[in-house]
C-alpha atoms as a PDB file:
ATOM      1  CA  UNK A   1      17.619 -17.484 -24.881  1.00  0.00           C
ATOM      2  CA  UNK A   2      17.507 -18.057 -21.274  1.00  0.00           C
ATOM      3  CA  UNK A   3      14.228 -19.426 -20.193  1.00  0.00           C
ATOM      4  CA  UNK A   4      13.025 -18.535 -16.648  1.00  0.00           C
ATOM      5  CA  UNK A   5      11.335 -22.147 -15.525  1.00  0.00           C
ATOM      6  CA  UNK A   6      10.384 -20.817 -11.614  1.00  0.00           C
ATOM      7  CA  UNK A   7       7.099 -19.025 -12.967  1.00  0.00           C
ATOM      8  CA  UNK A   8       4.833 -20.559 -15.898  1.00  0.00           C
ATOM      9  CA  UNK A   9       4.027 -16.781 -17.435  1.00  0.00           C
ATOM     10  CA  UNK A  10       7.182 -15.180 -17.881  1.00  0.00           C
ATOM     11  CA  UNK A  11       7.849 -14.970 -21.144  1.00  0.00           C
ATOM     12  CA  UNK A  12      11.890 -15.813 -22.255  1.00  0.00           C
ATOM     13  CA  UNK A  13      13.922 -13.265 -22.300  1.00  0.00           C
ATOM     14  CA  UNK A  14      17.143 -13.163 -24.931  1.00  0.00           C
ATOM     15  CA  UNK A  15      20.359 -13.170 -23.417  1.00  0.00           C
ATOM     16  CA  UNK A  16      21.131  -9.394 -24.149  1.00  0.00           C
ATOM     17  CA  UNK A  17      18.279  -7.882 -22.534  1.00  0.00           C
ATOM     18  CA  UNK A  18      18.933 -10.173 -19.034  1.00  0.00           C
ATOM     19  CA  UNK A  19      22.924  -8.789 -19.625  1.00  0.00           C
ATOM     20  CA  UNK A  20      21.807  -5.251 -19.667  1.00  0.00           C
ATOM     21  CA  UNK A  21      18.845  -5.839 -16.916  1.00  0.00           C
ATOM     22  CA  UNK A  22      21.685  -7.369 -14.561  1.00  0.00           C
ATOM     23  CA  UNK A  23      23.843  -4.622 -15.318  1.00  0.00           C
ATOM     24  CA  UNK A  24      21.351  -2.088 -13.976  1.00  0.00           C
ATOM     25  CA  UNK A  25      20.596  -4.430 -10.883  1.00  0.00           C
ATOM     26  CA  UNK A  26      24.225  -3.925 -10.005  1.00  0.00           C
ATOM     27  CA  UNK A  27      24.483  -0.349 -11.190  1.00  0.00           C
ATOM     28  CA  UNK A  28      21.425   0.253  -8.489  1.00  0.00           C
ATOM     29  CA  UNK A  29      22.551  -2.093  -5.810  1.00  0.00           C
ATOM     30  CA  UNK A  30      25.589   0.332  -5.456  1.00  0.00           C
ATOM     31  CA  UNK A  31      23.320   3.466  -4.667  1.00  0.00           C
ATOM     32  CA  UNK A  32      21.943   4.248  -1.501  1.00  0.00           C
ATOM     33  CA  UNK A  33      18.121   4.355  -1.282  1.00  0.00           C
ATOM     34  CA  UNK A  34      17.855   8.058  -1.429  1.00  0.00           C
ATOM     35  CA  UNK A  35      20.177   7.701  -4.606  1.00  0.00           C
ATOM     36  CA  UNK A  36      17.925   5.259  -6.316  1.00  0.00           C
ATOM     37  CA  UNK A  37      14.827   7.377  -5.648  1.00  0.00           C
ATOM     38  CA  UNK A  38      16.587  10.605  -7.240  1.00  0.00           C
ATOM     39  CA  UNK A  39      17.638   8.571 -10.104  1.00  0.00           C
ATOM     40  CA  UNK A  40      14.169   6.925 -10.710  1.00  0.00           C
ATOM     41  CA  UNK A  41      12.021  10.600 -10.619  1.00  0.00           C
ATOM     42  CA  UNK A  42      14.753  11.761 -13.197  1.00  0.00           C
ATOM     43  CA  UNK A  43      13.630   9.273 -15.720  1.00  0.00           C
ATOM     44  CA  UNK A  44      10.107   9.740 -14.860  1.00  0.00           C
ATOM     45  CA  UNK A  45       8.862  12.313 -17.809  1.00  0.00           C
ATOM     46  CA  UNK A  46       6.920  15.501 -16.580  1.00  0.00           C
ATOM     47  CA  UNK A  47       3.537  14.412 -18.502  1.00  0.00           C
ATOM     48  CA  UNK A  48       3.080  11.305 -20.353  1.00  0.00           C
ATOM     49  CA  UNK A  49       1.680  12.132 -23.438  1.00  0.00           C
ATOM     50  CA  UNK A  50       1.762  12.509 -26.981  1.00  0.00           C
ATOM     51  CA  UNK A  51      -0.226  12.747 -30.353  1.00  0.00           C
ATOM     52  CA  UNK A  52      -0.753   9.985 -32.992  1.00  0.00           C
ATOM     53  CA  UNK A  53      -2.912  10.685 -36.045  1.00  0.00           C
ATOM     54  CA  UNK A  54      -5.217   7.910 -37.365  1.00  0.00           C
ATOM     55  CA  UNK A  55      -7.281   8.471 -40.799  1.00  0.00           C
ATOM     56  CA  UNK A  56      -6.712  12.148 -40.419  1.00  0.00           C
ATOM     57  CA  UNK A  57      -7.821  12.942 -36.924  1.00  0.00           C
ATOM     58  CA  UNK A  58      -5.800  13.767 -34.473  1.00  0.00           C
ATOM     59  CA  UNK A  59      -5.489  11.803 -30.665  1.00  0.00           C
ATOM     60  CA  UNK A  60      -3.880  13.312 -27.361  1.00  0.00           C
ATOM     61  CA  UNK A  61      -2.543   9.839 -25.810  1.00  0.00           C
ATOM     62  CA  UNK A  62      -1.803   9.808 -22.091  1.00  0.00           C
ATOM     63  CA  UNK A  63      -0.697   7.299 -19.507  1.00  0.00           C
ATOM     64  CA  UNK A  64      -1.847   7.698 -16.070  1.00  0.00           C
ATOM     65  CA  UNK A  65      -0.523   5.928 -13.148  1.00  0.00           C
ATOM     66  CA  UNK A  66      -2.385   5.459  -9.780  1.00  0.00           C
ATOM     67  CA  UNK A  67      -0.443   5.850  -6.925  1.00  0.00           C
ATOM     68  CA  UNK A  68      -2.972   3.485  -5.202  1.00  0.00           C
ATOM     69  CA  UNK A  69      -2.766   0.957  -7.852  1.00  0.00           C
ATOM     70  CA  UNK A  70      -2.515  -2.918  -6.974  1.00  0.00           C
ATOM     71  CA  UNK A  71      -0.469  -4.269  -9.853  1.00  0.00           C
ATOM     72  CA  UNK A  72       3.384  -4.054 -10.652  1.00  0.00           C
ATOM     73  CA  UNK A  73       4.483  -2.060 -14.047  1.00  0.00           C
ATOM     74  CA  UNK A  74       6.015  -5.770 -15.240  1.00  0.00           C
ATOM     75  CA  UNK A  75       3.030  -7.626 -13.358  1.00  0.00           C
ATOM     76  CA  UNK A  76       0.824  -5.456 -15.839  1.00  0.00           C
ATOM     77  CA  UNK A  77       3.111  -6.091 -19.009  1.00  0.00           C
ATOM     78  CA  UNK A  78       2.912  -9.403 -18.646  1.00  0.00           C
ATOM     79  CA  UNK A  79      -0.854  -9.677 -18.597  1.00  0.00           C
ATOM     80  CA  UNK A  80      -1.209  -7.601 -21.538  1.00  0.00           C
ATOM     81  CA  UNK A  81       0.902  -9.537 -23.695  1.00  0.00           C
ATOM     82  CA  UNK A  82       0.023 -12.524 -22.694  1.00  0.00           C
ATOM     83  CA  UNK A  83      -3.539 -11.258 -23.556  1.00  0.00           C
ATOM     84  CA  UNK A  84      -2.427 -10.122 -26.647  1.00  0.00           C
ATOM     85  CA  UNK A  85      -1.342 -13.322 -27.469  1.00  0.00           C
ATOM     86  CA  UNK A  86      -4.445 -15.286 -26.805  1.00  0.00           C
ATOM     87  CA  UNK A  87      -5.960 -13.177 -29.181  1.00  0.00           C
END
């Protein structure tokens, strides 16, 4: 595994998930900006939500993203697992 030494909190990453990740760098570097926008709001799923059933009652689990929101999707992945794994 590859081990990213610039930044003391990123976690290593194994060599086929940086492959793919660089492959979709490229794949986007190749689109023009009004490309990569289109592209991004096609992934982006109509309502984030779902069920899970715990113990025999039912939960509605949603995500909900601020538009005004300070921290970065990976900047907030990062501090959740790294919280996760001081616990």
């Amino acid at each position: 595994m590859k081990e990213n030494k610039e930044a003391p909190h990123m976690i290593k990453v194994p060599d086929s998930i940086q492959t793919e990740f660089e492959e979709m760098v490229s794949y986007l570097e190749q689109m023009t900006q009004e490309e990569r926008l289109a592209w991004f709001a096609s992934l982006k799923p109509a309502d984030v939500r779902f069920l899970k059933e715990i113990d025999g009652t039912t939960y509605i689990v949603r995500a909900l993203f601020r538009k005004d929101g300070k921290e970065s999707l990976i900047g907030k992945t990062i501090r959740l697992l790294l919280q996760d794994s001081a616990s």
